[in-house]
Protein backbone atom coordinates (compact mmCIF):
# COMPACT_ATOMS: atom_id res chain seq x y z
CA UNK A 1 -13.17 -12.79 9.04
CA UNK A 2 -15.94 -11.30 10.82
CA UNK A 3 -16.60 -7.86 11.45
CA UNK A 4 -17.00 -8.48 15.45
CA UNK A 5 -14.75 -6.00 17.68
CA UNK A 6 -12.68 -8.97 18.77
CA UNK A 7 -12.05 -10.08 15.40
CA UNK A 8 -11.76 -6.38 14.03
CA UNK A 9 -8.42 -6.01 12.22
CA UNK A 10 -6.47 -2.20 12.20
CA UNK A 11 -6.24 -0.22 9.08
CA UNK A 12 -2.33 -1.20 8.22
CA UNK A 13 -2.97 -4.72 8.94
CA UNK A 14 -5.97 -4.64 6.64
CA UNK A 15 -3.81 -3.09 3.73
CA UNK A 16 -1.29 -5.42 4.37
CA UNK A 17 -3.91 -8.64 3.91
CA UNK A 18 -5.04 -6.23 1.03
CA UNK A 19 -2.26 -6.26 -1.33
CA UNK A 20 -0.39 -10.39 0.22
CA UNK A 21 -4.28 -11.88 -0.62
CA UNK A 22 -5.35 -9.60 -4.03
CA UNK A 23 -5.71 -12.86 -5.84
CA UNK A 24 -7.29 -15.32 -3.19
CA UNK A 25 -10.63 -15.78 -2.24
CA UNK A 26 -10.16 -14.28 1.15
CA UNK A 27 -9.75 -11.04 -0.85
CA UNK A 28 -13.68 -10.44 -0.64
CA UNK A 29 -13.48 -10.71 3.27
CA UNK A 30 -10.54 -8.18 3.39
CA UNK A 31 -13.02 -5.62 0.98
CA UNK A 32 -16.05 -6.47 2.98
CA UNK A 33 -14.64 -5.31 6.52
CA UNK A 34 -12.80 -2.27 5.23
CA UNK A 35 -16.43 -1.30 3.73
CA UNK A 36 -17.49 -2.10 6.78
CA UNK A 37 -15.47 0.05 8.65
CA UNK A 38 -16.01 3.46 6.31
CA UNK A 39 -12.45 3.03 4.70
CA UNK A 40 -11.35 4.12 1.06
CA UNK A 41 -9.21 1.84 -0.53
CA UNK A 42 -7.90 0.39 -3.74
CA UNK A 43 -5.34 -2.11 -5.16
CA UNK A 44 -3.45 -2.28 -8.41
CA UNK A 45 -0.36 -3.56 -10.11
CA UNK A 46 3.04 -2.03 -10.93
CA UNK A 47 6.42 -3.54 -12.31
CA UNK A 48 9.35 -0.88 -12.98
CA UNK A 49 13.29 -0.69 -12.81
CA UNK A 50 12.62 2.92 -12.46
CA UNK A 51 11.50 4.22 -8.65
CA UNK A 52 9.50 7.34 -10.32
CA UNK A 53 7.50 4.98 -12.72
CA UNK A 54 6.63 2.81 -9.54
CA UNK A 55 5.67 6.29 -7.16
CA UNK A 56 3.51 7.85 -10.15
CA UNK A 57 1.46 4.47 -10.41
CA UNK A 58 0.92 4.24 -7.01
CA UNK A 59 0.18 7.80 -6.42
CA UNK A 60 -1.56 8.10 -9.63
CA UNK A 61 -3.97 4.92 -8.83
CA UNK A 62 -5.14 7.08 -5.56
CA UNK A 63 -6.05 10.18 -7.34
CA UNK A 64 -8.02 8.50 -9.69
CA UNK A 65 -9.65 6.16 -7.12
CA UNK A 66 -10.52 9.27 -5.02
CA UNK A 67 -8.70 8.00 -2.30
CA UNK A 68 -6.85 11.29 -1.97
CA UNK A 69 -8.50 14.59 -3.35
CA UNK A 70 -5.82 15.24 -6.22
CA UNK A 71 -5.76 19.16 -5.64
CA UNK A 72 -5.37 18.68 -2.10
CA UNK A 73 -1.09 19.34 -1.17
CA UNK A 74 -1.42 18.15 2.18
CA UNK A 75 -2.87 14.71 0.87
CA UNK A 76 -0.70 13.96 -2.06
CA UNK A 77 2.06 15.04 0.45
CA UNK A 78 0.93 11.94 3.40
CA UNK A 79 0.43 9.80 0.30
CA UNK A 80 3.44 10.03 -1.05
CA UNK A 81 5.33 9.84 2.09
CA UNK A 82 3.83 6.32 2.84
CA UNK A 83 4.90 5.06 -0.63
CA UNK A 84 8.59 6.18 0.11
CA UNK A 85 8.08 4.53 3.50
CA UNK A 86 7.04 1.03 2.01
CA UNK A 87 9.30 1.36 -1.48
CA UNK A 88 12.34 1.78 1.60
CA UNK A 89 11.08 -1.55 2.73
CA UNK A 90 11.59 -3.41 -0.16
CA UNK A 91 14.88 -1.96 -0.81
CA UNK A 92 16.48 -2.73 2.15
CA UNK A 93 16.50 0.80 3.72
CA UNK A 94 18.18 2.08 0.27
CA UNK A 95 16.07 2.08 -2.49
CA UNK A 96 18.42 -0.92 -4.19
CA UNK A 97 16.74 -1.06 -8.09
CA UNK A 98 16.98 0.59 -11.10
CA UNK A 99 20.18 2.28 -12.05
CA UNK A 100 21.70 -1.19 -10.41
CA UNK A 101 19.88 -3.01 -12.78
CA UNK A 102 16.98 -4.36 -10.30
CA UNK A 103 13.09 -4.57 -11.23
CA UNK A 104 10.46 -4.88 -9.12
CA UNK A 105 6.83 -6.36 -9.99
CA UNK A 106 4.30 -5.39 -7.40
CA UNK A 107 0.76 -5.50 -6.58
CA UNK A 108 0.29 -2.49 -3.76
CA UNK A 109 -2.90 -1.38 -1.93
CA UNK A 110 -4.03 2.32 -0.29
CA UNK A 111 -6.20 2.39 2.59
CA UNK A 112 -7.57 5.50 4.07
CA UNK A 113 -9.64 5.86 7.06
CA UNK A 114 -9.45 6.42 10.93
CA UNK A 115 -7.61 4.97 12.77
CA UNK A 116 -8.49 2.88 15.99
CA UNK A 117 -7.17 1.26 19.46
CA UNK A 118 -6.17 2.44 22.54
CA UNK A 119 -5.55 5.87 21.90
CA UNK A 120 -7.50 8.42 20.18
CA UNK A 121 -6.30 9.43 17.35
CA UNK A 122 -7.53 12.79 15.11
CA UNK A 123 -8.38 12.78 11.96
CA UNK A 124 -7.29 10.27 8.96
CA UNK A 125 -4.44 8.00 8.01
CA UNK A 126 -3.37 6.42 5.19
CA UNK A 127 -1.79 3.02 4.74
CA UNK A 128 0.00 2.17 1.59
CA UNK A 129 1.50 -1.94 1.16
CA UNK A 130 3.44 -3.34 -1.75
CA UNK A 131 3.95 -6.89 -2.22
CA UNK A 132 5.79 -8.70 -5.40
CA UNK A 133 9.15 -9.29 -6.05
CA UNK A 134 12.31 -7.21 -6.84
CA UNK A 135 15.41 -8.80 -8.28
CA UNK A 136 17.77 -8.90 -11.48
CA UNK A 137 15.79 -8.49 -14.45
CA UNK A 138 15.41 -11.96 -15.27
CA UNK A 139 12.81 -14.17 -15.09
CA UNK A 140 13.80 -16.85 -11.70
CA UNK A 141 16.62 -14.35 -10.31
CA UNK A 142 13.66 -12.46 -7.78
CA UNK A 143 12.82 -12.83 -4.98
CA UNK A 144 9.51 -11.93 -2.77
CA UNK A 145 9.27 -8.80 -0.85
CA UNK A 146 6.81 -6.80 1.13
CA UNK A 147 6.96 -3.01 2.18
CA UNK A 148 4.55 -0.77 4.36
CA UNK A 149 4.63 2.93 4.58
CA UNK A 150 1.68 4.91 7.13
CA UNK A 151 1.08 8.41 7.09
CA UNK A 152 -1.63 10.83 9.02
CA UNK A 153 -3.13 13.22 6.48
């Protein structure tokens, strides 16, 4: 990856690559161009049969990585709307784990920063990708699974 305009990749792609490459080497190129580019970002880890456990880590892990300013509504509002947005992804549209007796185990990255292309676009967005697997709560009956949720703040 370079950090040439041509080669420039947008902020949900960049989360995406984020959270699908946390433990490859191209990982360091990924954090290198979204320093690069001024964005706030962090990745962590959460496995859950319960959707609340899974929301609080997620929203919890951008607090405390000062990707959102925790006594800010508006931003814990946008942030939490993007993890609903990718946690639908994974479920199919319905959030399908839990009380059905499904787990997931997910590694999920927050990016926050402006947003650029053709259009102008005002002010900040935040990108929010989880990656893992959800299935029965056995080991060998998952299956891989990738979600994406954007919000503007």
């Amino acid at each position: 990856m370079t950090n040439s305009k041509a080669a420039s990749f947008p902020i949900g792609k960049l989360s995406i690559m984020l959270a699908v490459l946390q433990d490859h080497e191209w990982r360091k190129d990924v954090e290198d161009e979204l320093t690069a580019k001024g964005f706030r970002f962090t990745i962590g880890r959460v496995g859950a049969m319960d959707i609340i456990k899974v929301v609080t880590a997620i929203e919890t892990a951008a607090k405390n990585n000062k990707i959102i300013d925790s006594e800010s509504y508006r931003e814990i509002h946008a942030v939490y709307h993007a993890i609903i947005e990718a946690i639908q992804s994974i479920g199919r549209g319905v959030v399908q784990f839990g009380d059905i007796l499904r787990t997931v185990g997910l590694t999920f990255s927050i990016v926050r920063g402006k947003m650029d292309g053709a259009l102008e676009h005002s002010g900040e967005w935040i990108a929010v990708c989880v990656y893992g697997t959800i299935g029965a709560p056995k080991k060998g009956f998952e299956h891989e699974a990738i979600g994406f949720g954007f919000n503007h703040i």
